[in-house]
PDB file of N, CA and C in Angstrom:
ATOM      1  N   UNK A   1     167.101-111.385-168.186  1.00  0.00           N
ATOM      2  CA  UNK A   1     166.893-111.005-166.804  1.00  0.00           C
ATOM      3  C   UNK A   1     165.564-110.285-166.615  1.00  0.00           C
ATOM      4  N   UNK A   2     165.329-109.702-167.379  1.00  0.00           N
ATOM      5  CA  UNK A   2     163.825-108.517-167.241  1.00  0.00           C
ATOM      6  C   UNK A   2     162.486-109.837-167.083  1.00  0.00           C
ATOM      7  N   UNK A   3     162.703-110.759-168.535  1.00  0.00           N
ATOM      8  CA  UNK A   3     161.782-112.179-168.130  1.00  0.00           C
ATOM      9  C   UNK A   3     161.661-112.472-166.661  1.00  0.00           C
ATOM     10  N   UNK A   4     162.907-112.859-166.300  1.00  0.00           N
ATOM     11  CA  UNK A   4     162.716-113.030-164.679  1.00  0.00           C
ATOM     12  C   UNK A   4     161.825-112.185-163.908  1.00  0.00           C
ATOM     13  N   UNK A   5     162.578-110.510-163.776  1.00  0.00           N
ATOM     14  CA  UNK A   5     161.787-109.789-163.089  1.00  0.00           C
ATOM     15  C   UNK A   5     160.248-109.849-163.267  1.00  0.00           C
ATOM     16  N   UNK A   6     159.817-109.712-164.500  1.00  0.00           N
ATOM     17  CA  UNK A   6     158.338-109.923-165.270  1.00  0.00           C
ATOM     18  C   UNK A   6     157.679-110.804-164.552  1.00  0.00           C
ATOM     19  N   UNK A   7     158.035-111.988-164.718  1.00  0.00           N
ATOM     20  CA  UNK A   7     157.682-113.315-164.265  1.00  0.00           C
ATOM     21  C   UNK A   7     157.627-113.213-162.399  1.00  0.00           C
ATOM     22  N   UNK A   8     158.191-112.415-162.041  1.00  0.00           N
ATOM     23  CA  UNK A   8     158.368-111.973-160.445  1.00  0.00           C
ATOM     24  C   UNK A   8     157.352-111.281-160.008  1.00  0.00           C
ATOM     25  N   UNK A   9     157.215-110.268-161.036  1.00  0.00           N
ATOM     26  CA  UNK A   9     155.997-109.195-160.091  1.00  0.00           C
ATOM     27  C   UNK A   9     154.770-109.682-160.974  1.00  0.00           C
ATOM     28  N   UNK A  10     154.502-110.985-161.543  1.00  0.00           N
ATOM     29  CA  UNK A  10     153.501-111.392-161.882  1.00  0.00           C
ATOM     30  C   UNK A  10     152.880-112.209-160.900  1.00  0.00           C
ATOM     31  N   UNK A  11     154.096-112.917-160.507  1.00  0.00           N
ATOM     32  CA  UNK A  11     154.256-114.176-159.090  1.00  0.00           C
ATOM     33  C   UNK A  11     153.205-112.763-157.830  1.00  0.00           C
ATOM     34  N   UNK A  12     154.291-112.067-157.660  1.00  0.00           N
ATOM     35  CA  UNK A  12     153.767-111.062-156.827  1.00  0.00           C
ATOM     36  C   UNK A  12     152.297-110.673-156.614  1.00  0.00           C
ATOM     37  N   UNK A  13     151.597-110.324-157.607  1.00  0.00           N
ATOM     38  CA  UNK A  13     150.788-109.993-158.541  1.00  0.00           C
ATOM     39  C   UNK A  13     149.771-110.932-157.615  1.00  0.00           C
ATOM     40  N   UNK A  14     149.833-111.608-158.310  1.00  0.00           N
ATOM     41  CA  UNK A  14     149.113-112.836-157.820  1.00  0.00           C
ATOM     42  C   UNK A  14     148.954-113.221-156.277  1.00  0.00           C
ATOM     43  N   UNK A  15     149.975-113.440-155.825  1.00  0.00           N
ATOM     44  CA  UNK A  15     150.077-113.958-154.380  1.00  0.00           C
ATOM     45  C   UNK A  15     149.131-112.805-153.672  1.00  0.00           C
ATOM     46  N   UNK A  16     149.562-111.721-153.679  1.00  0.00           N
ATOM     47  CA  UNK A  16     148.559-110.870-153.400  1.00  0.00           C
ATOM     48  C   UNK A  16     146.985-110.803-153.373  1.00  0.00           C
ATOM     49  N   UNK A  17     146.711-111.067-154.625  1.00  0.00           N
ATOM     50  CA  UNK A  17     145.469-111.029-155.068  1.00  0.00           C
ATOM     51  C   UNK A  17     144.453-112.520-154.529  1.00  0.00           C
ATOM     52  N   UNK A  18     145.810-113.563-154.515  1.00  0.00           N
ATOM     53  CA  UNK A  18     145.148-114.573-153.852  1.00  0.00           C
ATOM     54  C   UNK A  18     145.082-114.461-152.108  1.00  0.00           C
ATOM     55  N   UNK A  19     146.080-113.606-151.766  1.00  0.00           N
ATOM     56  CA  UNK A  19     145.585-113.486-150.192  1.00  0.00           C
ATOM     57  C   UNK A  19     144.381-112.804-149.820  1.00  0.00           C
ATOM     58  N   UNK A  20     144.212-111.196-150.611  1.00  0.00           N
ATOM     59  CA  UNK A  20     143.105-110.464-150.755  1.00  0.00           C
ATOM     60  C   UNK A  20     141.934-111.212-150.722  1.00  0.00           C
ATOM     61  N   UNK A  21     142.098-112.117-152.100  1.00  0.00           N
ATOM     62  CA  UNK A  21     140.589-113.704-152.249  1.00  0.00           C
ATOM     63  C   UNK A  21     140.200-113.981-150.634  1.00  0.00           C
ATOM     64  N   UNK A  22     141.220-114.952-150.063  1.00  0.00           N
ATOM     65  CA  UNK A  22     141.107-115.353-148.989  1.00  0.00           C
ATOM     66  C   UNK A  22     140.713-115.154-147.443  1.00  0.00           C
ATOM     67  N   UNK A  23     141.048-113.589-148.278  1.00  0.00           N
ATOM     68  CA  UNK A  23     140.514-112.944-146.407  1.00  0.00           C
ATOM     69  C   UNK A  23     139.067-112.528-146.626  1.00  0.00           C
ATOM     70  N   UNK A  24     138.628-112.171-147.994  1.00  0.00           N
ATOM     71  CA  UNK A  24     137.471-111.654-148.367  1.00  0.00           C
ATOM     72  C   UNK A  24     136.580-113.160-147.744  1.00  0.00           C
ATOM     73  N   UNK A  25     136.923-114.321-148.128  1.00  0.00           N
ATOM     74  CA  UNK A  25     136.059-115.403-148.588  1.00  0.00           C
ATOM     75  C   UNK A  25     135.932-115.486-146.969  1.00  0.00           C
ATOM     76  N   UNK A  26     136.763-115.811-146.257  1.00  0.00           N
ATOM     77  CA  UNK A  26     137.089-116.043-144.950  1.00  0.00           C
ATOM     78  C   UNK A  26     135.858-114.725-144.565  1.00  0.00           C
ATOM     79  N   UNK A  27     135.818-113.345-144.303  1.00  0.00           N
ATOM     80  CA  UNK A  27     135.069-112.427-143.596  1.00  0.00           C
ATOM     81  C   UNK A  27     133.391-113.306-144.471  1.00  0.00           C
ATOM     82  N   UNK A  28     133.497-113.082-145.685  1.00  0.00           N
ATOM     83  CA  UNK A  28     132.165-113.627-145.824  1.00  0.00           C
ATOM     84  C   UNK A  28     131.365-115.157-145.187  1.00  0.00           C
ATOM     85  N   UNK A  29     132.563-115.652-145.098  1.00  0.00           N
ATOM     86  CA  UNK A  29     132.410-117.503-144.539  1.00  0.00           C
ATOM     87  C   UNK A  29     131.316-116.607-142.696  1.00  0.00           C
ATOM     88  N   UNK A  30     132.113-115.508-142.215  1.00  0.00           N
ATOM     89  CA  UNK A  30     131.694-115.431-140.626  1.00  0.00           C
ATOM     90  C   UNK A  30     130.369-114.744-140.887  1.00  0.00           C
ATOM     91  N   UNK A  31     130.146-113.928-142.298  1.00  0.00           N
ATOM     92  CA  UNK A  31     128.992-113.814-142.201  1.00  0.00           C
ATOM     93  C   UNK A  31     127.925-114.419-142.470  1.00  0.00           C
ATOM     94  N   UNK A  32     128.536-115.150-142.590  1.00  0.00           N
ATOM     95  CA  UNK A  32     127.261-116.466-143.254  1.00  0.00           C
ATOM     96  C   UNK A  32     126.957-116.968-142.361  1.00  0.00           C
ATOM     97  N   UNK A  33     127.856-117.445-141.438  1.00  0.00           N
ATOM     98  CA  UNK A  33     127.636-118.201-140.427  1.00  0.00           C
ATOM     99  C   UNK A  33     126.972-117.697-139.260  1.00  0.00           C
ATOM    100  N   UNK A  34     127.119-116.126-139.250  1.00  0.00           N
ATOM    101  CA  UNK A  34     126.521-115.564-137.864  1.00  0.00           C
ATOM    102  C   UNK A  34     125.104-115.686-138.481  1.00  0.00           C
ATOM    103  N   UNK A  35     124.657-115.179-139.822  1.00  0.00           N
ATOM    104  CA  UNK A  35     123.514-114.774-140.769  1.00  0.00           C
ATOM    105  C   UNK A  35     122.750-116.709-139.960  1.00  0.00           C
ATOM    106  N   UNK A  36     123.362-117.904-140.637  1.00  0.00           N
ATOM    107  CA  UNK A  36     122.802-118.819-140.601  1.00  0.00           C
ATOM    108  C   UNK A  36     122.112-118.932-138.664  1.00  0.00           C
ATOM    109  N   UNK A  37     123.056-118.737-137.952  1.00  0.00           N
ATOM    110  CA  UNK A  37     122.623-118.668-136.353  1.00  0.00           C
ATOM    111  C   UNK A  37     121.754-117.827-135.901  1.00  0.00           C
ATOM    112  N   UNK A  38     122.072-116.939-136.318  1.00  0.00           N
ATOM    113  CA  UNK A  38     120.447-116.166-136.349  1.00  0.00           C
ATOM    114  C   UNK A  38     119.542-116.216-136.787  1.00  0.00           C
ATOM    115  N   UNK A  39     119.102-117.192-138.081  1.00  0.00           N
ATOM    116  CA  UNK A  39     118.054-117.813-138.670  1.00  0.00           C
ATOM    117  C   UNK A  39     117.633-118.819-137.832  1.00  0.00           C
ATOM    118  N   UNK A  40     118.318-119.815-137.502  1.00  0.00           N
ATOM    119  CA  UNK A  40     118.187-120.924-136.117  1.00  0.00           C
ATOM    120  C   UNK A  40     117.806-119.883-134.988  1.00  0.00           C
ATOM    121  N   UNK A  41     118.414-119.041-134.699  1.00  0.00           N
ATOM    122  CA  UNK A  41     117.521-118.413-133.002  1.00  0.00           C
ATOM    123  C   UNK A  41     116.041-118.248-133.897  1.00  0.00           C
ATOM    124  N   UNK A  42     115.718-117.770-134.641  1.00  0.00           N
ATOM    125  CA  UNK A  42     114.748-116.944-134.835  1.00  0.00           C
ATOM    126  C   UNK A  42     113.695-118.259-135.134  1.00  0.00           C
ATOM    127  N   UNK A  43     114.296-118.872-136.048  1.00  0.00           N
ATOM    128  CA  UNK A  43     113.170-120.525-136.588  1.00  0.00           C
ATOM    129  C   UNK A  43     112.818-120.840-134.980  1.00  0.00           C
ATOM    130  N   UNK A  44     113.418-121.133-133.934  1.00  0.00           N
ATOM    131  CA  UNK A  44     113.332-121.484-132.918  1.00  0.00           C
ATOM    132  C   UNK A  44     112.326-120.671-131.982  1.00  0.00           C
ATOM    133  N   UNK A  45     112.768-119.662-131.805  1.00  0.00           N
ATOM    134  CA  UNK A  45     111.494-118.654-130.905  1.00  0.00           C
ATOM    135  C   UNK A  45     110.428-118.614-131.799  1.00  0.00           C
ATOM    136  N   UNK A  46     110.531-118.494-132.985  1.00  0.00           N
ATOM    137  CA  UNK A  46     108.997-118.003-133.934  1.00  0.00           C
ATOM    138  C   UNK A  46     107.989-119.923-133.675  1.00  0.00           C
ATOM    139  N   UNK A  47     108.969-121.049-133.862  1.00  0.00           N
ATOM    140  CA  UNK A  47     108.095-122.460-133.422  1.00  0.00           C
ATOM    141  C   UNK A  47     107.354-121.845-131.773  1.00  0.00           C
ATOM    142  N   UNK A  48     108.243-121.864-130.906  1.00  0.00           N
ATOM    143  CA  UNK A  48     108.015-121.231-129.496  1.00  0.00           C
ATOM    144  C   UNK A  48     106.787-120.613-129.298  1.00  0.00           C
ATOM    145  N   UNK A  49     106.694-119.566-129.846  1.00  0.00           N
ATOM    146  CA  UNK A  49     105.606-118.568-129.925  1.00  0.00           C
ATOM    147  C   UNK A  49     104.271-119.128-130.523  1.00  0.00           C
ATOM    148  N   UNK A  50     104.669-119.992-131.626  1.00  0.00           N
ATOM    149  CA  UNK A  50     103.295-120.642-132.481  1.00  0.00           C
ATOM    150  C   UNK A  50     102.945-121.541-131.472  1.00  0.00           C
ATOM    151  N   UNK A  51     103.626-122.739-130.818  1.00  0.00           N
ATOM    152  CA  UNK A  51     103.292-123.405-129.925  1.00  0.00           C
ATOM    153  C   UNK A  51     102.259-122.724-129.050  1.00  0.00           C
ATOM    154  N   UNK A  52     102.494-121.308-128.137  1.00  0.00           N
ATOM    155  CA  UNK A  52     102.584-120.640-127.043  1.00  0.00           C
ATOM    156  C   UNK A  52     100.824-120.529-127.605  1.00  0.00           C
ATOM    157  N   UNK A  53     100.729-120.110-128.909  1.00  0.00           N
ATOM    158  CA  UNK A  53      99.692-119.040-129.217  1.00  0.00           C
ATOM    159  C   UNK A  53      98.780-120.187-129.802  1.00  0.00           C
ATOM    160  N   UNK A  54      99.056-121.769-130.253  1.00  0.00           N
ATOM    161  CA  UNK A  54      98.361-122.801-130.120  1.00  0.00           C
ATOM    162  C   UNK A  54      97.366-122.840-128.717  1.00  0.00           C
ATOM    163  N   UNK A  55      98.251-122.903-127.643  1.00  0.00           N
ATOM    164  CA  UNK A  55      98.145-123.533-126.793  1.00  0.00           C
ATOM    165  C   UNK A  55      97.426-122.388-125.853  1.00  0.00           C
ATOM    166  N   UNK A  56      97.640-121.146-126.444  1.00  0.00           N
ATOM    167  CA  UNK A  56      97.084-119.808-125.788  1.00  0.00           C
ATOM    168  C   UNK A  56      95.050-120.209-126.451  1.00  0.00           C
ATOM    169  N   UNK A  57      94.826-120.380-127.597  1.00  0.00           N
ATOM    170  CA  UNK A  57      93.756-120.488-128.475  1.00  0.00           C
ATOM    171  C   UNK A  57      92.809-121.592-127.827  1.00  0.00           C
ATOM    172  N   UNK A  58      93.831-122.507-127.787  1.00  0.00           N
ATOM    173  CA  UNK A  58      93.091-123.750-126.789  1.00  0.00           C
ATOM    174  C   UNK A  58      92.485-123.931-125.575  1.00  0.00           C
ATOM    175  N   UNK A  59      93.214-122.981-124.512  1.00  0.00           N
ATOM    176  CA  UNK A  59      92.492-122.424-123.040  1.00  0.00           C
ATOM    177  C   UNK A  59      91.579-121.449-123.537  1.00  0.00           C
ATOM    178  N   UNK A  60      91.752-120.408-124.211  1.00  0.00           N
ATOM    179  CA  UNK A  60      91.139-119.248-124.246  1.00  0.00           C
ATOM    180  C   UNK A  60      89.211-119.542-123.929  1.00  0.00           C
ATOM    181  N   UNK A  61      88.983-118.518-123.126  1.00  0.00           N
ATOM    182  CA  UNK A  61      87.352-119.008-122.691  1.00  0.00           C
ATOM    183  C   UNK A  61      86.916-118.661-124.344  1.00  0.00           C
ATOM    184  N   UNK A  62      85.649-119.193-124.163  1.00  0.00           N
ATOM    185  CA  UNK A  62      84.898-118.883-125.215  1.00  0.00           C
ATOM    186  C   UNK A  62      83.954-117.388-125.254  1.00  0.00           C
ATOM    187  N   UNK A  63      83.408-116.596-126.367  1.00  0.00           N
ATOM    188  CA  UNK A  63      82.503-115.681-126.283  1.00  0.00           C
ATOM    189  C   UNK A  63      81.850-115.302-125.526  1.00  0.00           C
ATOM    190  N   UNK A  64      81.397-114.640-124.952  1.00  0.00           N
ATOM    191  CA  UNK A  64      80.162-113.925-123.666  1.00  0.00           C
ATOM    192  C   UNK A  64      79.340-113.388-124.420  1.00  0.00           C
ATOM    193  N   UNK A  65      78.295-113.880-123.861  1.00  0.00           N
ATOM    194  CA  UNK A  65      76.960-113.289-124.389  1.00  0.00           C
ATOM    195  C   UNK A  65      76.576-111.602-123.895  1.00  0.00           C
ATOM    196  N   UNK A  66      77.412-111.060-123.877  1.00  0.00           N
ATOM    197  CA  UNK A  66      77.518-109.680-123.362  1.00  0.00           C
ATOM    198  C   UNK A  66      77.047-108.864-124.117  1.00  0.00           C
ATOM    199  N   UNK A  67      76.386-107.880-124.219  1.00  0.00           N
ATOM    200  CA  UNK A  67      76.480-106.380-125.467  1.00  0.00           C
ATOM    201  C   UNK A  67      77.995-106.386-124.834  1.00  0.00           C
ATOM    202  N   UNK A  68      78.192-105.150-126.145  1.00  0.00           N
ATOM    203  CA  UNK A  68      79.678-104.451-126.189  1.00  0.00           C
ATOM    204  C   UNK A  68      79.731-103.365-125.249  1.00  0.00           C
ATOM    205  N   UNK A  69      80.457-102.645-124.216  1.00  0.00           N
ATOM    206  CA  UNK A  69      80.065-101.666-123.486  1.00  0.00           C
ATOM    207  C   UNK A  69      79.672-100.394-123.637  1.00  0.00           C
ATOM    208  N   UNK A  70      79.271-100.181-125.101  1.00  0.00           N
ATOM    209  CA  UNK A  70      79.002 -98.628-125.783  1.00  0.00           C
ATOM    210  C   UNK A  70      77.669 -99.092-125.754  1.00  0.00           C
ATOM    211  N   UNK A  71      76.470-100.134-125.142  1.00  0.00           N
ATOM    212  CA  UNK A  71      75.460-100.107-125.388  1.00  0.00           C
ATOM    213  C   UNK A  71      74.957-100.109-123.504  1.00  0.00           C
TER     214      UNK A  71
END
């Protein structure tokens, strides 16, 4: 009979430890996933901005034959 019990709170043991696994893996799965979506916003505005600052470089007037105003 004690085999049994043994064999019970080993069962126990376990089931536990595999739910513990599961919720851990599961919270890490959402952080990954929020982590990965926020890499996509960010890849996305940072293209945005390079575009912006292309396209800012391209209008931009050219040099003035000016002195600097400390002269």
């Amino acid at each position: 009979m004690s085999d049994v019990k043994t064999l019970s709170e080993r069962i126990d043991v376990l089931e536990t430890r595999l739910t513990f696994q599961d919720e851990t893996i599961e919270t890490l799965n959402k952080a990954i996933t929020a982590q990965w979506q926020k890499i996509d916003a960010l890849t996305r505005q940072l293209a945005n901005l390079n575009e912006r600052l292309q396209e800012a470089e391209t209008h931009a007037p050219g040099p003035a034959n000016e002195p600097p105003p400390h002269y």
